[in-house]
C-alpha atoms as a PDB file:
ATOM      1  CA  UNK A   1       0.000   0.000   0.000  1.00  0.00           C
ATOM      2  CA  UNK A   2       1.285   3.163  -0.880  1.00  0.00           C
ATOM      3  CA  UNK A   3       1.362   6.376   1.263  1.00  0.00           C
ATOM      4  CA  UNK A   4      -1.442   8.442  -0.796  1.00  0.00           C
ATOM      5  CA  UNK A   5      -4.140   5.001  -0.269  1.00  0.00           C
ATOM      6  CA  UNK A   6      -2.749   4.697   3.640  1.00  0.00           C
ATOM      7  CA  UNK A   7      -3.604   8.522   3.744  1.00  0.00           C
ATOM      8  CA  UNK A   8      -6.974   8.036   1.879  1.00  0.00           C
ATOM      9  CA  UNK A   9      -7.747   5.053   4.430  1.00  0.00           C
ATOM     10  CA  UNK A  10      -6.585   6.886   7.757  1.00  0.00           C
ATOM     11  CA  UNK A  11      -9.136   9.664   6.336  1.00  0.00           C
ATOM     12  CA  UNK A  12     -11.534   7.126   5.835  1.00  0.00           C
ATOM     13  CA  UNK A  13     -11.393   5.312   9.012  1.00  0.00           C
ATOM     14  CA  UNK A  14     -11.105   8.634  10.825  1.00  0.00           C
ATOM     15  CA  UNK A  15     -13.795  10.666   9.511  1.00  0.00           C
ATOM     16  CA  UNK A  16     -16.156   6.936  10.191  1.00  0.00           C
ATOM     17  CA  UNK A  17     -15.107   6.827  13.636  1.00  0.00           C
ATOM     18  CA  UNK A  18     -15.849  10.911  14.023  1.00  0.00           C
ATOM     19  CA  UNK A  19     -19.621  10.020  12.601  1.00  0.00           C
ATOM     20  CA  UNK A  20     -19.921   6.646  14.800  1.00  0.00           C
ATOM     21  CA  UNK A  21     -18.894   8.837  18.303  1.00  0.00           C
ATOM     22  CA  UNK A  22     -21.797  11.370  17.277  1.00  0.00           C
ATOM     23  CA  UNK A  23     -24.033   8.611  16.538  1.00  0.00           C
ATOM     24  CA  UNK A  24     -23.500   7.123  19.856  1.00  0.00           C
ATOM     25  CA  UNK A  25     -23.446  10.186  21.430  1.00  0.00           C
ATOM     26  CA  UNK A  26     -26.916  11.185  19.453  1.00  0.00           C
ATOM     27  CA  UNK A  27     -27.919   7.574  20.758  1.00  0.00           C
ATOM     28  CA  UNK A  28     -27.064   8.837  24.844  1.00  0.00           C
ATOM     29  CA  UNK A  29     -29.271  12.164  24.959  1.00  0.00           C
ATOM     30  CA  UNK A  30     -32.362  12.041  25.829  1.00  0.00           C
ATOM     31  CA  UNK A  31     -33.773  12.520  22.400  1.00  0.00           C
ATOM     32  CA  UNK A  32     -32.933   8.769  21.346  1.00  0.00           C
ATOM     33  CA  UNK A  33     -35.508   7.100  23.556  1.00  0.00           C
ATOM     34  CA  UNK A  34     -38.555   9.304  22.189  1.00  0.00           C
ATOM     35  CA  UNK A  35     -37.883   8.177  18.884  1.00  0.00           C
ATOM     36  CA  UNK A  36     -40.317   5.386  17.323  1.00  0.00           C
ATOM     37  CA  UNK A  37     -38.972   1.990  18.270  1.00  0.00           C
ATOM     38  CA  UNK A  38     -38.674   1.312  14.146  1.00  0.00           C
ATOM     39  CA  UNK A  39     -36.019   4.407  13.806  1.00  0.00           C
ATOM     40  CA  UNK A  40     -33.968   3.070  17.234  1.00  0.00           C
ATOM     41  CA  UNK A  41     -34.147  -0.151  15.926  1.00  0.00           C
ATOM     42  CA  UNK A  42     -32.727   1.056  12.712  1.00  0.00           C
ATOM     43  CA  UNK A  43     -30.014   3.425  14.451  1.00  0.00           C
ATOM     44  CA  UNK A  44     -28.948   0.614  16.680  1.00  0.00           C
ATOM     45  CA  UNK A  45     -28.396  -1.875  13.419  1.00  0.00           C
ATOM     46  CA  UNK A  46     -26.472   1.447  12.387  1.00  0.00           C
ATOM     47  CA  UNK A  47     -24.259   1.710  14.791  1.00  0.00           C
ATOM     48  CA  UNK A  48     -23.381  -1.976  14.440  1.00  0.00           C
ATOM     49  CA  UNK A  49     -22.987  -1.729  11.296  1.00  0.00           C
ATOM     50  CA  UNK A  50     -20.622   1.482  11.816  1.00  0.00           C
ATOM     51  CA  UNK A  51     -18.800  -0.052  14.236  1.00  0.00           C
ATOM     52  CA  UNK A  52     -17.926  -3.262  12.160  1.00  0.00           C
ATOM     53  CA  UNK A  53     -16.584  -0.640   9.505  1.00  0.00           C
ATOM     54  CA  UNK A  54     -14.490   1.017  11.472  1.00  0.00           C
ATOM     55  CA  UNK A  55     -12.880  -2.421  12.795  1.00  0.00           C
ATOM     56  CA  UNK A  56     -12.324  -3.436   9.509  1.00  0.00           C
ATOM     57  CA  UNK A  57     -10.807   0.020   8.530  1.00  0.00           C
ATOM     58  CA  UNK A  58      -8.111  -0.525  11.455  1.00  0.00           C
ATOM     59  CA  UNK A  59      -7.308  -3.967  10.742  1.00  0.00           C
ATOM     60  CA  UNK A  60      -6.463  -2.682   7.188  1.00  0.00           C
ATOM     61  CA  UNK A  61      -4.342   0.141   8.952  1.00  0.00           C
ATOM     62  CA  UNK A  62      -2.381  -2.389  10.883  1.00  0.00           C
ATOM     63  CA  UNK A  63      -1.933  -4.791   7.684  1.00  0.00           C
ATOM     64  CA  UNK A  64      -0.170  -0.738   6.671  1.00  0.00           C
ATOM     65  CA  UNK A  65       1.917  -0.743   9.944  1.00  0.00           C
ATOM     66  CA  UNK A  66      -0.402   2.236  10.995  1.00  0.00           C
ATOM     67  CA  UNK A  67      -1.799   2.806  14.297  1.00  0.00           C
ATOM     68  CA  UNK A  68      -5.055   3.916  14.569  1.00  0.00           C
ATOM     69  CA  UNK A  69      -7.220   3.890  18.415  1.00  0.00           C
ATOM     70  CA  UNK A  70     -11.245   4.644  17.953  1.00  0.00           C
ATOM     71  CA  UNK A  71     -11.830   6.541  20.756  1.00  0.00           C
ATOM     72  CA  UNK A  72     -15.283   5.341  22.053  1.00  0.00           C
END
């Protein structure tokens, strides 16, 4: 992997964790449980789904020898 797709990817990965901590976040207020059950049910597949992303993003990062912590 070259520097300019390790760059691309560390964007990647951190921009996707940036969204994921608001989501969560978002998810924490007290907002989150007025919603209909059908839109937390959908944010909550969401955030797994994030979250699997972004795991996958830093395993890619390590196969780069880059070090990359999501801060949850």
């Amino acid at each position: 992997m070259n520097q300019d797709q390790i760059d691309r990817l560390l964007s990647e990965t951190q921009e996707t964790a940036e969204r994921l901590n608001k989501l969560n976040q978002f998810m924490a207020s007290d907002i989150f449980p007025t919603l209909p059950r059908e839109d937390k049910d959908l944010l909550y597949s969401q955030q797994r789904v994030m979250s699997e992303y972004v795991q996958i993003l830093g395993k890619r990062l390590e196969r780069a020898n880059v070090q990359f912590r999501h801060a949850e």
